[in-house]
Protein backbone atom coordinates (compact mmCIF):
# COMPACT_ATOMS: atom_id res chain seq x y z
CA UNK A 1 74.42 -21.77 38.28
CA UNK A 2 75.25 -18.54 36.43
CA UNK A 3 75.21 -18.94 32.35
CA UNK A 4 77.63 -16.60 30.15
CA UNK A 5 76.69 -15.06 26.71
CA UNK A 6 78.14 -12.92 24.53
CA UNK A 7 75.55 -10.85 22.89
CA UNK A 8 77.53 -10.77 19.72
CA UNK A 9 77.01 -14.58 19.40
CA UNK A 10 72.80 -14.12 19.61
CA UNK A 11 71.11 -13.92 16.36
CA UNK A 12 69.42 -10.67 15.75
CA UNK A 13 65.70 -10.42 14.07
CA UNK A 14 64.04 -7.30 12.27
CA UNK A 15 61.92 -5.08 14.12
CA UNK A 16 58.11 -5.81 13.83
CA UNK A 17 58.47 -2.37 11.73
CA UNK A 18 61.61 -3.42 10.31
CA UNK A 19 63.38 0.03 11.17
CA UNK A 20 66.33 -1.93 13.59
CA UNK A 21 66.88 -5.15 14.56
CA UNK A 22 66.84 -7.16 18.13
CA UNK A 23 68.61 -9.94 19.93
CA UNK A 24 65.73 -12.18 22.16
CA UNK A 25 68.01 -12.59 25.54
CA UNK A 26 65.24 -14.28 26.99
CA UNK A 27 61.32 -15.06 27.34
CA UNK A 28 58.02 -16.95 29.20
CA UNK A 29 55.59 -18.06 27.75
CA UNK A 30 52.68 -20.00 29.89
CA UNK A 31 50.09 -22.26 29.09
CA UNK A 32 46.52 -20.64 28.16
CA UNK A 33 48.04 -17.17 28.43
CA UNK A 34 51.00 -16.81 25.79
CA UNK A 35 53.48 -14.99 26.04
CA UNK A 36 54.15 -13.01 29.58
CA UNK A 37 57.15 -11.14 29.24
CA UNK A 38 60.41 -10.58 26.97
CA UNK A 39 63.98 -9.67 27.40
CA UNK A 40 65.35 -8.52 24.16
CA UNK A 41 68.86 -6.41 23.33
CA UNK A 42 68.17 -3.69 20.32
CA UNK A 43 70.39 -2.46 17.99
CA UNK A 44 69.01 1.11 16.88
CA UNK A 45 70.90 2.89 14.65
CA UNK A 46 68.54 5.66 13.32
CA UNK A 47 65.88 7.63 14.10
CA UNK A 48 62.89 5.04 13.87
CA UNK A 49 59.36 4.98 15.38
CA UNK A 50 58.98 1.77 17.97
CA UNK A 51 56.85 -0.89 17.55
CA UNK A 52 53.78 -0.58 19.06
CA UNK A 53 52.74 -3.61 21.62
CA UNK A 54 49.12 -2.76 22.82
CA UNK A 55 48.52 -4.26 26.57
CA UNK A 56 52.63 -4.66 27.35
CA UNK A 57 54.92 -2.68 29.45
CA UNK A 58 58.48 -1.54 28.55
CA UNK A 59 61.14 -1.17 29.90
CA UNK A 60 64.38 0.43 28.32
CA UNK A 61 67.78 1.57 29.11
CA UNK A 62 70.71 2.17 27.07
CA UNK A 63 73.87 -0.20 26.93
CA UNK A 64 76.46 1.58 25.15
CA UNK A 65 77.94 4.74 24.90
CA UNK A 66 75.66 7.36 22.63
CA UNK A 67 72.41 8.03 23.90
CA UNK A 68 68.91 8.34 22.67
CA UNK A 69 65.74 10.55 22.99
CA UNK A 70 62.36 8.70 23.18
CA UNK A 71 59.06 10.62 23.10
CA UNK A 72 55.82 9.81 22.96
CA UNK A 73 54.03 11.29 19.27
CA UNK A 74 51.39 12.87 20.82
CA UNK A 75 53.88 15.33 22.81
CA UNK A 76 52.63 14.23 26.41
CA UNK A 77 56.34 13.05 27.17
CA UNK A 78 60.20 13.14 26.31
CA UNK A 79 63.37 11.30 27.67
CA UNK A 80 66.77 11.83 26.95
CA UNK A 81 68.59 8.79 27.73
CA UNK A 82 72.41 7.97 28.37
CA UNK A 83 74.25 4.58 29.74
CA UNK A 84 74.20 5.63 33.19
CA UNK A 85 70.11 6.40 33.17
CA UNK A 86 67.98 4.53 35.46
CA UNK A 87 65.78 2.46 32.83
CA UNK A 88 62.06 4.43 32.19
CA UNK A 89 58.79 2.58 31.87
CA UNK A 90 56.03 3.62 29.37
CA UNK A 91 52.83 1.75 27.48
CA UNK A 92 53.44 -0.17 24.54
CA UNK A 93 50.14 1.16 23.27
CA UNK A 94 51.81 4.45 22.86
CA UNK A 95 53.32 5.59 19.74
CA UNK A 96 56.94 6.06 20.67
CA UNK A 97 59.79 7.64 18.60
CA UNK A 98 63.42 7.55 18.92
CA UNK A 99 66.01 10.01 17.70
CA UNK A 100 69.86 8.46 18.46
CA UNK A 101 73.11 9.58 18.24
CA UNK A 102 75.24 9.43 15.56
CA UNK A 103 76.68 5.56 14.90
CA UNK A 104 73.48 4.20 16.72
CA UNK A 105 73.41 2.81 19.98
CA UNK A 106 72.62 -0.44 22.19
CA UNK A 107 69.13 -0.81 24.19
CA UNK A 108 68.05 -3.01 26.89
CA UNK A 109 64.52 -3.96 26.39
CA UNK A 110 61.76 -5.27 28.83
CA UNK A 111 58.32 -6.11 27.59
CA UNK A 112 55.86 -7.27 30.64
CA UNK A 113 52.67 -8.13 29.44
CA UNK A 114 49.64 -5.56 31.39
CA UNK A 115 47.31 -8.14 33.44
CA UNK A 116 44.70 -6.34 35.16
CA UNK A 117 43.97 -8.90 37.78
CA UNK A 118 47.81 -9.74 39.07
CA UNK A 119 50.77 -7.77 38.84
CA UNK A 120 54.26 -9.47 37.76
CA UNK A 121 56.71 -8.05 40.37
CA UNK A 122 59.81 -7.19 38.24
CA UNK A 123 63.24 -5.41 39.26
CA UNK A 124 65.28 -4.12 36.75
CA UNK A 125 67.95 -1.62 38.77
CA UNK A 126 71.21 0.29 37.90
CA UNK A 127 74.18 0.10 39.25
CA UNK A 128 77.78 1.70 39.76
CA UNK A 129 78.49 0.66 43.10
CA UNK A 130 78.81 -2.46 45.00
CA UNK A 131 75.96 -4.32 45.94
CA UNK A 132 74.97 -7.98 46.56
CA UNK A 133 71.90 -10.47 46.43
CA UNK A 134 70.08 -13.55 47.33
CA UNK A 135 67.21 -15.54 46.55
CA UNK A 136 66.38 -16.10 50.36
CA UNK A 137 63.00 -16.23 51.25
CA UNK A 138 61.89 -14.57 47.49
CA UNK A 139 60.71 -17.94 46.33
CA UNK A 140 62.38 -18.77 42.61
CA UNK A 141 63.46 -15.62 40.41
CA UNK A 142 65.18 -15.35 37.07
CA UNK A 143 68.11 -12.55 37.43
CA UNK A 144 69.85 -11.02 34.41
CA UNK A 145 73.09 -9.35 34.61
CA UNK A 146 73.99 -6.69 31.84
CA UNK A 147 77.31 -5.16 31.95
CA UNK A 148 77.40 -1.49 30.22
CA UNK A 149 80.66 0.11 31.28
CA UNK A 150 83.98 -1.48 32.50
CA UNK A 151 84.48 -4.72 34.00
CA UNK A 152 82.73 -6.48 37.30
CA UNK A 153 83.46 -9.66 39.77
CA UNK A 154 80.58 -11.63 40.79
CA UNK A 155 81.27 -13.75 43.98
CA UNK A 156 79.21 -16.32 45.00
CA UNK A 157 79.46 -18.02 48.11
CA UNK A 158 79.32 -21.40 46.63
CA UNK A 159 81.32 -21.48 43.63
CA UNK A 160 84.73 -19.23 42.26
CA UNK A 161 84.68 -15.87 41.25
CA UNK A 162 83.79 -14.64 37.68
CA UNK A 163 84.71 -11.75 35.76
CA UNK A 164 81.84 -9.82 33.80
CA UNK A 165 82.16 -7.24 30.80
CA UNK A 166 80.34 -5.12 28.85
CA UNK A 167 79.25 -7.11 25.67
CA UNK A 168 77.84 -9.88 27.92
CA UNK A 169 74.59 -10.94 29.70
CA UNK A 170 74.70 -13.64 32.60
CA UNK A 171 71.81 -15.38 33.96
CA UNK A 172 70.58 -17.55 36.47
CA UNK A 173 67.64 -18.87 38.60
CA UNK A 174 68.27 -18.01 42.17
CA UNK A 175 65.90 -20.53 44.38
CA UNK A 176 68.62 -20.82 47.52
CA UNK A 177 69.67 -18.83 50.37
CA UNK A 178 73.39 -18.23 47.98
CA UNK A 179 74.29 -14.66 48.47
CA UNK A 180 75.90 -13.10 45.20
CA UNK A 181 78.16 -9.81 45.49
CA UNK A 182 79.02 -7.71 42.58
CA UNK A 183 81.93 -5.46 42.48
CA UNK A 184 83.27 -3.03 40.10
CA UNK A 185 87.15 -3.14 38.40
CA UNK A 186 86.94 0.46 37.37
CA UNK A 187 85.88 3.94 38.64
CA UNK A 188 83.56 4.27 36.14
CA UNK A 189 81.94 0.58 36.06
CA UNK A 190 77.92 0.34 35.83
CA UNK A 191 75.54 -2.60 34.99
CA UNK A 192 71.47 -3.37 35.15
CA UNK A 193 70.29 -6.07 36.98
CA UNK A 194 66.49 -7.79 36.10
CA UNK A 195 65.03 -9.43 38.53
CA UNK A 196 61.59 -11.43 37.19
């Protein structure tokens, strides 16, 4: 069953470096290993250096409208990133800064913890077209929905149609053979979908 939440309604939290703040979407946490992975929503409104997470992943991609350039300090990369980016992937052991546009902007954030001996298989896609899913024969996977631009239907083929906007996040676990299809309102409609 597909959860609704308004990310306006989510608490945020202070950076680790206190230079923004973040709203935790979602997380897993296992026995004898901690923490494996987080989904988090930032709010960055000026230039800041990230956090640094040695041994995680991230994964980020903008929300709103604005957009911000990430680059590593050392020099060896640089990313300028808009709403309709595919999300990029770099260390957390890296020393990352940010430079944003003026009146800040919204980030989608995906921390995957780095285990050397099994990799987590994770999907996090954009979209401005139709497209549709299922869980069939994927065993049980927790899908997040992100609205960025314009609104969305979601049909499932066991329950009534809903209507998703920007502003929102839906989730579910999809364990069945249920196909979901997503279609956009407007010309210019885009979303990310995580897969975990």
């Amino acid at each position: 069953m597909w959860r609704r939440q308004c990310l306006s309604e989510i608490r945020a939290q202070p950076w680790r470096n206190g230079q923004g703040v973040t709203r935790l979407i979602a997380e897993e946490t296992t026995s004898g290993a901690g923490l494996q992975w987080r989904l988090s929503v930032a709010d960055i409104l000026n230039d800041a250096p990230f956090s640094r997470f040695p041994g995680w992943w991230r994964y980020f991609a903008i929300l709103s409208q604005g957009e911000v350039a990430l680059s590593a300090k050392d020099k060896s990369w640089f990313h300028l990133i808009k709403n309709k980016n595919s999300p990029i992937k770099f260390s957390g052991d890296e020393d990352v800064l940010s430079a944003c546009s003026a009146g800040g902007v919204q980030a989608l954030n995906l921390m995957i913890k780095d285990e050397k001996d099994k990799v987590k298989k994770i999907d996090f896609s954009f979209f401005d077209k139709q497209f549709s899913f299922s869980g069939k024969n994927k065993g049980t996977q927790r899908v997040f929905i992100f609205p960025s631009v314009g609104r969305w239907v979601l049909l499932r083929n066991d329950s009534s149609d809903m209507r998703l906007l920007p502003g929102e996040v839906w989730s579910c676990v999809v364990s069945d053979n249920s196909e979901n299809i997503l279609i956009p309102q407007e010309k210019e409609s885009s979303l990310f979908r995580i897969i975990l």
